[in-house]
C-alpha atoms as a PDB file:
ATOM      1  CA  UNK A   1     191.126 254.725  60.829  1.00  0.00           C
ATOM      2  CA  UNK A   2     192.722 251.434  60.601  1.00  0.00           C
ATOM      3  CA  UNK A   3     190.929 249.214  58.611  1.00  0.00           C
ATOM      4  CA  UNK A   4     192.546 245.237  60.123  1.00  0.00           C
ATOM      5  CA  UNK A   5     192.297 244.978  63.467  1.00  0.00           C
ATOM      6  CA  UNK A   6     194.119 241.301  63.489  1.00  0.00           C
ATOM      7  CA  UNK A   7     192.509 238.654  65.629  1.00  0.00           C
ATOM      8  CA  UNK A   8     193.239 234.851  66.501  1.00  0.00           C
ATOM      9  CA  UNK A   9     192.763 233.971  63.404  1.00  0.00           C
ATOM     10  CA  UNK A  10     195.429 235.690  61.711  1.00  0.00           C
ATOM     11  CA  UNK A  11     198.964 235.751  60.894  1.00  0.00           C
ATOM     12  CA  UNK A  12     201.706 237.699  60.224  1.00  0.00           C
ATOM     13  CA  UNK A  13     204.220 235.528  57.511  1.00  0.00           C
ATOM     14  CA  UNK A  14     207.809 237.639  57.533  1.00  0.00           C
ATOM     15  CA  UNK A  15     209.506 236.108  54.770  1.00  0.00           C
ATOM     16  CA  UNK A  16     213.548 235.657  54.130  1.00  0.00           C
ATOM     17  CA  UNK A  17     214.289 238.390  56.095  1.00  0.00           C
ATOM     18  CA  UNK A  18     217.573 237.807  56.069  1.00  0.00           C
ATOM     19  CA  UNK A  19     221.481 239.360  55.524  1.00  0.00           C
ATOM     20  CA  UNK A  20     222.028 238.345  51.696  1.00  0.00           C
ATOM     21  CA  UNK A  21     218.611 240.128  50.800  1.00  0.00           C
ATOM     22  CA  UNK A  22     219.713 243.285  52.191  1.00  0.00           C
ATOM     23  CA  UNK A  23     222.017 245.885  50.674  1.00  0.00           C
ATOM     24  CA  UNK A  24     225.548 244.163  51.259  1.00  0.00           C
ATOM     25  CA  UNK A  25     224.324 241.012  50.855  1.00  0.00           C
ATOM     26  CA  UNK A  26     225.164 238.133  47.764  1.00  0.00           C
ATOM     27  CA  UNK A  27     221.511 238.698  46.579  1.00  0.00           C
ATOM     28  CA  UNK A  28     220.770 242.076  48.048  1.00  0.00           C
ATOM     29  CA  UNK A  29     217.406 243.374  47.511  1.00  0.00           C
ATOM     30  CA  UNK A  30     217.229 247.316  46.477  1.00  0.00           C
ATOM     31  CA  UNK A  31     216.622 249.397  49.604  1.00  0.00           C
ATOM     32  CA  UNK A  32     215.576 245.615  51.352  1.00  0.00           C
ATOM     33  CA  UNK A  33     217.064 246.952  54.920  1.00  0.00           C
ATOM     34  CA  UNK A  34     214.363 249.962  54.604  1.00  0.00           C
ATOM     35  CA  UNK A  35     211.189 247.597  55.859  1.00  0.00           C
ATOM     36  CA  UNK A  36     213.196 246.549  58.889  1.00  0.00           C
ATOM     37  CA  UNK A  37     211.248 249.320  61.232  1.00  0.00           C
ATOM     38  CA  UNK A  38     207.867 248.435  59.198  1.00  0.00           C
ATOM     39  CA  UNK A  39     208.206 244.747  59.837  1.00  0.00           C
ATOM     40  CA  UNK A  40     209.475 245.817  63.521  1.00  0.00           C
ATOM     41  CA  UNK A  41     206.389 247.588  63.954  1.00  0.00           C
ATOM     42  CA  UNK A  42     204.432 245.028  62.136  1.00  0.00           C
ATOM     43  CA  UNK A  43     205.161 241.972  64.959  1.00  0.00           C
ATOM     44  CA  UNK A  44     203.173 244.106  67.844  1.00  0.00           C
ATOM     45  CA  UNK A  45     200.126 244.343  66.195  1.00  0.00           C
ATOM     46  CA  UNK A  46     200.386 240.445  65.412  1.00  0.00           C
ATOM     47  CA  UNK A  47     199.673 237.968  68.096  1.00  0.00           C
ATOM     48  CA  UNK A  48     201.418 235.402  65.873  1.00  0.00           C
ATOM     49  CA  UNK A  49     203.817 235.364  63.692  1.00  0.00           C
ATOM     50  CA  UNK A  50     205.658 232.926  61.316  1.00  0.00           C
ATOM     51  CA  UNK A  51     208.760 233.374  59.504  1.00  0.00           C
ATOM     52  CA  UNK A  52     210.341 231.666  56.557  1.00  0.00           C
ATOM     53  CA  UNK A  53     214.405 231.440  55.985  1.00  0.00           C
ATOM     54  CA  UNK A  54     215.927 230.849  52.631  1.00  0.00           C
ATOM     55  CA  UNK A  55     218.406 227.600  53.294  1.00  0.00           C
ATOM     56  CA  UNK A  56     220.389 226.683  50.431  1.00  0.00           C
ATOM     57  CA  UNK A  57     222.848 224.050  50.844  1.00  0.00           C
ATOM     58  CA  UNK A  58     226.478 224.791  48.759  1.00  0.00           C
ATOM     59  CA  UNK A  59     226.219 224.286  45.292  1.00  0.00           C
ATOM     60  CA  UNK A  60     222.642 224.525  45.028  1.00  0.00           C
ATOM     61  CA  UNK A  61     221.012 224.328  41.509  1.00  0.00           C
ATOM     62  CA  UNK A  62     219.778 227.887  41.082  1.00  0.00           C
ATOM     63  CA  UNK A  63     222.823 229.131  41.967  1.00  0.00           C
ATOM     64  CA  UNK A  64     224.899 230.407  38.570  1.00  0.00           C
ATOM     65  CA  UNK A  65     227.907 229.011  39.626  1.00  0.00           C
ATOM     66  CA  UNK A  66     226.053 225.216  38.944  1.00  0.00           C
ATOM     67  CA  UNK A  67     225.067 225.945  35.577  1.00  0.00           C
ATOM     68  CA  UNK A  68     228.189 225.791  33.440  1.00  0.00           C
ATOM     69  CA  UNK A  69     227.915 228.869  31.112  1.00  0.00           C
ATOM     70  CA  UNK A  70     225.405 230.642  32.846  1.00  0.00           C
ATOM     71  CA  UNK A  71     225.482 234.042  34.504  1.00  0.00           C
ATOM     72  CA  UNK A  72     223.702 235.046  37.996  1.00  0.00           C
ATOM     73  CA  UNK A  73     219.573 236.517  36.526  1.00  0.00           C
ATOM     74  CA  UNK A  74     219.934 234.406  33.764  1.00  0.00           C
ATOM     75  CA  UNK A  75     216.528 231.816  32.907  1.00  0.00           C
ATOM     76  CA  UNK A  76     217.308 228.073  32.445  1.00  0.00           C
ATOM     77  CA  UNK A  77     214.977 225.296  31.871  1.00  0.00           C
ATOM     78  CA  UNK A  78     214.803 222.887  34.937  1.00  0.00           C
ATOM     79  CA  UNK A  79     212.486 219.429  34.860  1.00  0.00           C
ATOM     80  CA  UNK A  80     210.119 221.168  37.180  1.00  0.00           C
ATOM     81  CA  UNK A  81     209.701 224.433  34.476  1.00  0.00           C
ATOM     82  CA  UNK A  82     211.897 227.794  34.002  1.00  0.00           C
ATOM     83  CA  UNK A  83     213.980 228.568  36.769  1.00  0.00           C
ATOM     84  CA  UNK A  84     215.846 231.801  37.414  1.00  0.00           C
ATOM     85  CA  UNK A  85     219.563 231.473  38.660  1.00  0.00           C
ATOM     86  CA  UNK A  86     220.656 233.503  41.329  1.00  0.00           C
ATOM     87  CA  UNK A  87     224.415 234.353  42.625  1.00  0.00           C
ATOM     88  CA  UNK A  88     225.310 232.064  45.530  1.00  0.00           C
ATOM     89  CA  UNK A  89     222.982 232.844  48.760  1.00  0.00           C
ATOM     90  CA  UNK A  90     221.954 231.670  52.285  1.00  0.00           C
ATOM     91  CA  UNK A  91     224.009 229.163  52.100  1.00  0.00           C
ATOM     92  CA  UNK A  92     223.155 226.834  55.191  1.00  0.00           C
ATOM     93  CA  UNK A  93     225.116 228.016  58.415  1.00  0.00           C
ATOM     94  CA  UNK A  94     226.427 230.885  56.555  1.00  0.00           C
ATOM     95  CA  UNK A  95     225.963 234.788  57.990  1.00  0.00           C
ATOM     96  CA  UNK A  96     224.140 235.789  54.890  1.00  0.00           C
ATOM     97  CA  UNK A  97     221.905 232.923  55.660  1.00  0.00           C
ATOM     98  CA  UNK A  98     220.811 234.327  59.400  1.00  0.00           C
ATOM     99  CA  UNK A  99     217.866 236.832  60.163  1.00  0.00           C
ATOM    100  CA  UNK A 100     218.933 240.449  59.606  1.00  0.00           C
ATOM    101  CA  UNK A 101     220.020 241.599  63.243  1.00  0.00           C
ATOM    102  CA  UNK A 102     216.865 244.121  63.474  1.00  0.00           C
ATOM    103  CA  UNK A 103     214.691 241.689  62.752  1.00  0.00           C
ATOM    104  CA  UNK A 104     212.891 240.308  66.069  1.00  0.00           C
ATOM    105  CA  UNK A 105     212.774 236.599  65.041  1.00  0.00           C
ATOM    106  CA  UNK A 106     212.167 235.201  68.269  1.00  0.00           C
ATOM    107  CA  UNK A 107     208.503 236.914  68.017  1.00  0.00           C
ATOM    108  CA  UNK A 108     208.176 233.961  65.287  1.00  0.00           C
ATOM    109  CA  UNK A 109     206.390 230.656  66.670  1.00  0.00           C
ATOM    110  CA  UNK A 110     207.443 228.915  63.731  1.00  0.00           C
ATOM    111  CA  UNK A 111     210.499 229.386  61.467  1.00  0.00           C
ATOM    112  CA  UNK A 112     209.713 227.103  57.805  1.00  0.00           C
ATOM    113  CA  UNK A 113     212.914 226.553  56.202  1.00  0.00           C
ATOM    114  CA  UNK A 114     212.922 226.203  52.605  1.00  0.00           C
ATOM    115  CA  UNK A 115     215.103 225.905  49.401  1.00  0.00           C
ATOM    116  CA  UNK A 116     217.152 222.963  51.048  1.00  0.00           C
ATOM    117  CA  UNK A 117     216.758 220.648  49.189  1.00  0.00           C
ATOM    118  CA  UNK A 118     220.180 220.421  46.482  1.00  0.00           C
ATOM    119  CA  UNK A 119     218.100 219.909  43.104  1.00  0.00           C
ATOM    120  CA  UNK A 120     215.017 222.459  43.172  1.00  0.00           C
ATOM    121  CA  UNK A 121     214.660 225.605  44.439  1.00  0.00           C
ATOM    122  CA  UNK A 122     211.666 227.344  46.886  1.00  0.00           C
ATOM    123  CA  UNK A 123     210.821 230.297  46.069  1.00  0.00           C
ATOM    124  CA  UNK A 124     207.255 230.126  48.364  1.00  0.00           C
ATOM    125  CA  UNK A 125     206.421 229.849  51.372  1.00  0.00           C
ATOM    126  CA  UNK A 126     203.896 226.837  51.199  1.00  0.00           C
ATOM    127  CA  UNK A 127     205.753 224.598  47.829  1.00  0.00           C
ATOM    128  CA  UNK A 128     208.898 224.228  46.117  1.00  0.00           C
ATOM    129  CA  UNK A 129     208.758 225.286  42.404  1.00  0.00           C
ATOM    130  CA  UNK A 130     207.705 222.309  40.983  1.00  0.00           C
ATOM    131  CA  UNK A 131     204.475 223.603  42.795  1.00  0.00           C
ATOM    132  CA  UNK A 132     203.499 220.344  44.230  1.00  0.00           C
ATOM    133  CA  UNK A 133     206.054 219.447  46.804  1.00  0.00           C
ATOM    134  CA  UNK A 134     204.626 220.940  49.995  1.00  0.00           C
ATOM    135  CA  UNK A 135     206.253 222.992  52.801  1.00  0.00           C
ATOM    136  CA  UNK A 136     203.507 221.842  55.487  1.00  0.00           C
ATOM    137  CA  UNK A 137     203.019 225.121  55.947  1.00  0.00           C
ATOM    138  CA  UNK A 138     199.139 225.088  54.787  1.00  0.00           C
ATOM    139  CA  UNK A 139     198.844 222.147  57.121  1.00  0.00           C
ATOM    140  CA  UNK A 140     199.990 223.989  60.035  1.00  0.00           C
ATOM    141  CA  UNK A 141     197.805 227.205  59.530  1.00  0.00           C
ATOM    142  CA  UNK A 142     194.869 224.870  58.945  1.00  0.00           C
ATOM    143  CA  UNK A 143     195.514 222.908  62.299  1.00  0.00           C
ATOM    144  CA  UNK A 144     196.131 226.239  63.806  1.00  0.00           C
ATOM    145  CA  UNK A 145     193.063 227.632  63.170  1.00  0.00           C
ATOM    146  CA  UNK A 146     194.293 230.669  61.073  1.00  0.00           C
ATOM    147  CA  UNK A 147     192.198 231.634  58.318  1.00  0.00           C
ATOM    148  CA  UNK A 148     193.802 235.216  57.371  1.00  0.00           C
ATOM    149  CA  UNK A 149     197.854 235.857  56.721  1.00  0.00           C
ATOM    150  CA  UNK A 150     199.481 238.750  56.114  1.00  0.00           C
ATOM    151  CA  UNK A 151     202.537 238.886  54.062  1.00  0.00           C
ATOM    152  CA  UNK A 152     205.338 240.999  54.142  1.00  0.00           C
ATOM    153  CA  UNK A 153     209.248 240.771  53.397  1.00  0.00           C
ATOM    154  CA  UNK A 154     211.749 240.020  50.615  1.00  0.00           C
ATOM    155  CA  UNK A 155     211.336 240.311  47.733  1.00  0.00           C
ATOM    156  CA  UNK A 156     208.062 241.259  46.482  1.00  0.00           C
ATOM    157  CA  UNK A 157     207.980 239.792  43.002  1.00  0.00           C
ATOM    158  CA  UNK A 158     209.741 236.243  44.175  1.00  0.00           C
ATOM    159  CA  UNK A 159     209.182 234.657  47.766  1.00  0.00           C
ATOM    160  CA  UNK A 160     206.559 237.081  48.749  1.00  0.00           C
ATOM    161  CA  UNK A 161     204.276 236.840  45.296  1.00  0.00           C
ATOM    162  CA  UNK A 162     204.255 233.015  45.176  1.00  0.00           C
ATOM    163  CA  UNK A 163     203.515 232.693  48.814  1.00  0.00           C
ATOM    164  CA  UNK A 164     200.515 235.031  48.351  1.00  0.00           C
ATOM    165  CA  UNK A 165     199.009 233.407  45.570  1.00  0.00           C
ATOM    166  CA  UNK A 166     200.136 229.759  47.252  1.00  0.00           C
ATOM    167  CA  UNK A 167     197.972 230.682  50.142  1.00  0.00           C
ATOM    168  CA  UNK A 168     195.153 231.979  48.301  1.00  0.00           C
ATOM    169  CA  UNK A 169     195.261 228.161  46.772  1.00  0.00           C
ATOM    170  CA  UNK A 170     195.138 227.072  49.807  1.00  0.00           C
ATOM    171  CA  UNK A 171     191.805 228.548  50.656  1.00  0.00           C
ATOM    172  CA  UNK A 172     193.424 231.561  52.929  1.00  0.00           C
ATOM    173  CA  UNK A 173     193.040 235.367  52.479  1.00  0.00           C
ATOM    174  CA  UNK A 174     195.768 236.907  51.966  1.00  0.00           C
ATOM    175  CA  UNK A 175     196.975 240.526  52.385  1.00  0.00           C
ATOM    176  CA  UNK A 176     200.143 241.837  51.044  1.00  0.00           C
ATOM    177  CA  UNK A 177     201.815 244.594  52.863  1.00  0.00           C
ATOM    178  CA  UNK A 178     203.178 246.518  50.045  1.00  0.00           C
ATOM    179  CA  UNK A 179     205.502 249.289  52.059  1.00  0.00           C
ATOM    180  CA  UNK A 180     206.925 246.157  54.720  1.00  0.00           C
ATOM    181  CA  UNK A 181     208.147 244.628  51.015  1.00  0.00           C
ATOM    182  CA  UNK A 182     210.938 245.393  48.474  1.00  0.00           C
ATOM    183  CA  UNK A 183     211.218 243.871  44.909  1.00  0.00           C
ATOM    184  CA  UNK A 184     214.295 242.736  42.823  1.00  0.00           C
ATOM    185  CA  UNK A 185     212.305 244.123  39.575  1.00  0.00           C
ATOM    186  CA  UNK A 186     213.623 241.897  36.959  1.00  0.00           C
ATOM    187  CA  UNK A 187     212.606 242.711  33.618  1.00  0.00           C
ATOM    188  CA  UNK A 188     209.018 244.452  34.862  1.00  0.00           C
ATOM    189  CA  UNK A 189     208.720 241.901  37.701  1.00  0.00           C
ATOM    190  CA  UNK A 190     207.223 243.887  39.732  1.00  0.00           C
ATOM    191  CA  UNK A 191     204.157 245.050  37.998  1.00  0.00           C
ATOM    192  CA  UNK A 192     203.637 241.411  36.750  1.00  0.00           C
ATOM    193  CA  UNK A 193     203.688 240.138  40.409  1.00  0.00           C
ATOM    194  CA  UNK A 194     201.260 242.969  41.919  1.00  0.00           C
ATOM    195  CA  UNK A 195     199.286 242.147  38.565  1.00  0.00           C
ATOM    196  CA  UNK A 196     199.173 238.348  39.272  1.00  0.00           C
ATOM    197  CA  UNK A 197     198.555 238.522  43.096  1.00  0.00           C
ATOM    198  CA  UNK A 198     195.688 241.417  42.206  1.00  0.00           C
ATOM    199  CA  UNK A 199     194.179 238.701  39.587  1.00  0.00           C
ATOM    200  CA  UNK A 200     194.365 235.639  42.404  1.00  0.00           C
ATOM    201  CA  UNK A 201     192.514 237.899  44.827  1.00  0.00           C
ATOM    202  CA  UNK A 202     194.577 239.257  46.982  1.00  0.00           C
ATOM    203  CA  UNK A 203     194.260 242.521  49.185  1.00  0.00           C
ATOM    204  CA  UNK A 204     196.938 244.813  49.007  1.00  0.00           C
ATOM    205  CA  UNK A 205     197.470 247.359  51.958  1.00  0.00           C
ATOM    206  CA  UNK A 206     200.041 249.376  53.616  1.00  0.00           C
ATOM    207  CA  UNK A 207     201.373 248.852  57.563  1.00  0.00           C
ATOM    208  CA  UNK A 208     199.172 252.188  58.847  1.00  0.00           C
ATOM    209  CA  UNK A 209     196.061 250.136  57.991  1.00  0.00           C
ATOM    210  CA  UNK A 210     196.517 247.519  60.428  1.00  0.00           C
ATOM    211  CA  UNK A 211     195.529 248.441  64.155  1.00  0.00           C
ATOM    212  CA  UNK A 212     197.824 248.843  66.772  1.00  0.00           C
END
């Protein structure tokens, strides 16, 4: 039996869905087109839904191709801490910056841009990754009235981990839909993000566990 039958009071946060995190994409995600049908199944059982989109204007910092010498998965040190760099992706306007085609994003009643601004990246949902520059995104779920959120989308040990442990700082539960997710596994990411979200107190579930 289904154990999350979601109410009012939750929400369903699809994150960076989107063309350059799916195979044939700049930054494609292994297998990241396979949670399409979860996540499609995923916005019926939600009566709300929120998405976030990667927006990187040109020449953004964590790209590689702004760090003289550096190559794309390499580690640099940025004033805000280390800071992976990534080959160039959803750049603003860009295809590989728009929803993936099977993903229903006009279920979402709010779409949080992030990563926009030129000189730090965004890797959650709720801050930037100095961790203290906000989204709003806890503000709106608080005025809202949502207490629970559900997390699924791309990629698992990036955008989706720090969102999940951003909202558990924010005094949310949080539930991570492991098979509606796919990680870039960098180096054991993985384990270390399903380690760190376990540790911050999230719930972990797959998509047959939520009511239809």
């Amino acid at each position: 039996m289904p154990e999350f039958r979601p109410t009012e009071r939750d929400c369903l946060v699809v994150i960076d869905l989107q063309n350059d995190f799916v195979p044939g994409g700049a930054l494609a995600v292994p297998d990241g087109d396979a949670i399409v049908p979860v996540v499609d199944r995923l916005l019926d059982r939600f009566a709300h839904v929120i998405a976030s989109q990667d927006w990187h204007p040109a020449g953004h910092f964590s790209f590689a191709s702004a760090q003289a010498g550096a190559a794309a998965y390499d580690t640099i040190e940025a004033a805000y801490g280390p800071q992976t760099v990534w080959p160039d992706h959803c750049v603003q306007g860009t295809k590989g910056a728009q929803f993936h085609p099977g993903f229903r994003a006009h279920r979402a009643e709010l779409i949080l841009r992030k990563g926009y601004r030129a000189d730090i990246d965004s890797y959650s949902a709720f801050t930037e990754n100095d961790r203290t520059t906000p989204t709003g995104l806890a503000g709106y779920l608080r005025e809202r009235g949502f207490k629970r959120v559900f997390f699924c989308g791309l990629a698992t040990d990036f955008c989706v981990r720090w969102s999940v442990e951003d909202a558990l700082k924010e005094g949310f539960d949080a539930v991570l839909i492991e098979d509606a997710c796919r990680a870039i596994d960098l180096n054991g990411s993985l384990n270390a993000a399903l380690a760190a979200m376990d540790d911050a107190g999230a719930a972990r579930i797959v998509s047959n566990a939520i009511a239809a």
